[in-house]
Protein backbone atom coordinates (compact mmCIF):
# COMPACT_ATOMS: atom_id res chain seq x y z
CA UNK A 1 -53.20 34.81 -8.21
CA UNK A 2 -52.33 31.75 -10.34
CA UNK A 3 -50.11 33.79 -12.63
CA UNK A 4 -47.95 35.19 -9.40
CA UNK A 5 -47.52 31.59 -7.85
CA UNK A 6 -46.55 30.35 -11.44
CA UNK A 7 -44.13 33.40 -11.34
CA UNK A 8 -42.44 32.48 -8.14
CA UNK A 9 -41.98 29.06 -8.69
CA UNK A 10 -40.50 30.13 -11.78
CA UNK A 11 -38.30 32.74 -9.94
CA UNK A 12 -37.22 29.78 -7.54
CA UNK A 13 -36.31 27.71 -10.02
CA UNK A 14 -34.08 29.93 -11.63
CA UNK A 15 -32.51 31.32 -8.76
CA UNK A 16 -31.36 27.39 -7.57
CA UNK A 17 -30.08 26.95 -11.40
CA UNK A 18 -27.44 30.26 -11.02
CA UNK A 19 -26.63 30.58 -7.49
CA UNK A 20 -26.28 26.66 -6.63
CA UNK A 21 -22.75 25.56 -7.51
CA UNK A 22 -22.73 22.61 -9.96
CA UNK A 23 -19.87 19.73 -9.52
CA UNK A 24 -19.19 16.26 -9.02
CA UNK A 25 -22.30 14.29 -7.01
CA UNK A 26 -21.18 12.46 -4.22
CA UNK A 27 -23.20 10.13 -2.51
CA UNK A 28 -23.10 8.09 0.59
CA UNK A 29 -23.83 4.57 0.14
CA UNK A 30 -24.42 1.37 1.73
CA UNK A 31 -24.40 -2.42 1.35
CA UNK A 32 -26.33 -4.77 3.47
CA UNK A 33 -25.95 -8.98 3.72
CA UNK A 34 -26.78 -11.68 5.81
CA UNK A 35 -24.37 -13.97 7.11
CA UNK A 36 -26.76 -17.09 7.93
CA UNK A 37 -23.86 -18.46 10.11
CA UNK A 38 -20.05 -18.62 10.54
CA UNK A 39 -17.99 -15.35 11.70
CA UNK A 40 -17.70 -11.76 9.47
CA UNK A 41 -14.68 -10.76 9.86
CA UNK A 42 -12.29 -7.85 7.85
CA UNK A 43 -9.85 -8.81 4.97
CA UNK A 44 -6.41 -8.45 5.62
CA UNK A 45 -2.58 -9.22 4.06
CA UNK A 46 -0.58 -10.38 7.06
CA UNK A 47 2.97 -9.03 7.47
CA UNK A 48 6.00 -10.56 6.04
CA UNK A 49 9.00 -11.11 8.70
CA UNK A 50 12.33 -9.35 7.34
CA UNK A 51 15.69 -11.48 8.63
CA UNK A 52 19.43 -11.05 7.48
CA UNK A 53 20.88 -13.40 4.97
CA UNK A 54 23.72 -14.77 4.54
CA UNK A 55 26.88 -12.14 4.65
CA UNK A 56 28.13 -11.68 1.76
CA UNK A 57 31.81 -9.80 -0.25
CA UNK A 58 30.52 -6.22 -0.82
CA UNK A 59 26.74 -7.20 -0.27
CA UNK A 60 24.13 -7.67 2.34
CA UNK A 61 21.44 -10.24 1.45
CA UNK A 62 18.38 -10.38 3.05
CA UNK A 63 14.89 -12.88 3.36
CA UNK A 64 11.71 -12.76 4.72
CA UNK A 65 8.75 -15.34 5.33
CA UNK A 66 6.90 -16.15 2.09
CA UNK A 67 2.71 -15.27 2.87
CA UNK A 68 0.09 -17.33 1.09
CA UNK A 69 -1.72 -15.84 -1.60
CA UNK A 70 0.77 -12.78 -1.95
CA UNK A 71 0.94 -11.57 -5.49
CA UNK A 72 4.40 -9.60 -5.21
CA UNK A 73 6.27 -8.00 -2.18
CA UNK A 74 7.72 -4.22 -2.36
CA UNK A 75 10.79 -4.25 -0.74
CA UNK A 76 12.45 -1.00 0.64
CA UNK A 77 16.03 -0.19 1.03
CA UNK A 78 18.48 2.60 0.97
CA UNK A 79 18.67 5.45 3.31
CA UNK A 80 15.44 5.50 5.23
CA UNK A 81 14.15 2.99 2.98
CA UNK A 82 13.12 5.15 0.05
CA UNK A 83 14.32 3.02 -2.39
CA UNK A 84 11.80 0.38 -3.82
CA UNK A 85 11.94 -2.71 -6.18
CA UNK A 86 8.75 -4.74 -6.47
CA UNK A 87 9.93 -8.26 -6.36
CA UNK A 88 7.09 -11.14 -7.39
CA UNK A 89 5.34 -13.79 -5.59
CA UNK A 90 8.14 -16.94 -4.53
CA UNK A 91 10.50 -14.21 -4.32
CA UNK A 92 11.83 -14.09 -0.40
CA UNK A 93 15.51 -12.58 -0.56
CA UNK A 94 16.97 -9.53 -2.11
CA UNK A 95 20.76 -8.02 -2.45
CA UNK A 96 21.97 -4.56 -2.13
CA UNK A 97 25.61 -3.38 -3.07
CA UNK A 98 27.47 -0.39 -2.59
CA UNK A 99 30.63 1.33 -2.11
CA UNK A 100 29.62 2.83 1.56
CA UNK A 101 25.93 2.23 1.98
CA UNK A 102 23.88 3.15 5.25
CA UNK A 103 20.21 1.42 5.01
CA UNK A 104 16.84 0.62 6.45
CA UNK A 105 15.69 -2.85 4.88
CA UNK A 106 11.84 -4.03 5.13
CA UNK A 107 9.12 -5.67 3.02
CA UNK A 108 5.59 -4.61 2.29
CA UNK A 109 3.34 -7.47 0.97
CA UNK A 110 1.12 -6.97 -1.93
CA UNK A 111 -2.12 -8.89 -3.41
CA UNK A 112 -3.70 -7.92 -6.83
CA UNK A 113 -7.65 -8.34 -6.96
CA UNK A 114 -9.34 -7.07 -10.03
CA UNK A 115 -9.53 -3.66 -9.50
CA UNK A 116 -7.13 -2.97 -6.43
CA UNK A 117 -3.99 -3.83 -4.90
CA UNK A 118 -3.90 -4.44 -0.88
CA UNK A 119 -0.63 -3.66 1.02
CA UNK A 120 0.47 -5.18 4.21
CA UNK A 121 1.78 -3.44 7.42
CA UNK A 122 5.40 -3.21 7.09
CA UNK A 123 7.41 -6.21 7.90
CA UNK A 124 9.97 -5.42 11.01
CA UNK A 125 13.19 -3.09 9.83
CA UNK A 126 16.60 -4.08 9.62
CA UNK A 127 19.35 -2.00 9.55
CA UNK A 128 22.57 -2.67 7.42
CA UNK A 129 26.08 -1.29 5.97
CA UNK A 130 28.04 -2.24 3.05
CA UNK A 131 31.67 -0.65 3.47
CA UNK A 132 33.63 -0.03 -0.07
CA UNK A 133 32.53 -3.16 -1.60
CA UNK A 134 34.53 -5.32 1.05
CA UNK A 135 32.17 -5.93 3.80
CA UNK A 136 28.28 -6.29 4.11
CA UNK A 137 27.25 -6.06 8.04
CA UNK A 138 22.94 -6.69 8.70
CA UNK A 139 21.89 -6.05 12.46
């Protein structure tokens, strides 16, 4: 009798080795803390506010609201926005130029910690046209 339960535990124990599928281990995990007093509340990177700049030959400039403790902004231009140039922190205007250019403008504020980068909400759109390098119009 002790030879056949040895044998099926055996038999188990092989048949969980080649018929359970081996890969990554994921886990579910959880922290706990106690706030003695005070308010918990979520981290978050504020918005920026996009304006139009000054008018400008050819150009459209525009600026938004500096936020403390921003680390860079990603501004967003072009058709639809899908261009990007990461501009760094104290940086609160940017240029475009073009011969006939159609865009979207808006800013996305970013904050390094050690191992991550947080992004803003997007900062309110503006809408501009450069026309053949003569006139920059921002609405």
């Amino acid at each position: 009798m002790r030879r056949a339960a040895v044998a099926l535990v055996a038999a188990l124990a092989l048949l969980l080795v080649v018929v359970v599928p081996r890969g990554p281990a994921w886990a579910a995990w959880g922290d706990t803390g106690t706030v003695a007093s005070g308010t918990l509340t979520a981290g978050t990177i504020p918005a920026t506010t996009a304006s139009c700049g000054a008018l400008g030959l050819g150009s459209v400039t525009f600026t938004w609201t500096a936020v403390p403790g921003a680390t860079g902004y990603v501004v967003h231009y072009g058709a639809g926005g899908t261009s990007t140039q990461t501009r760094p922190a104290g940086t609160t205007s940017f240029s475009t130029t073009g011969a006939a250019v159609n865009g979207t403008f808006y800013v996305v504020v970013q904050r390094q910690f050690t191992a991550t980068t947080w992004t803003s909400a997007p900062s309110n759109p503006r809408t501009y046209t450069v026309l053949a390098f003569v006139l920059g119009i921002c609405l």
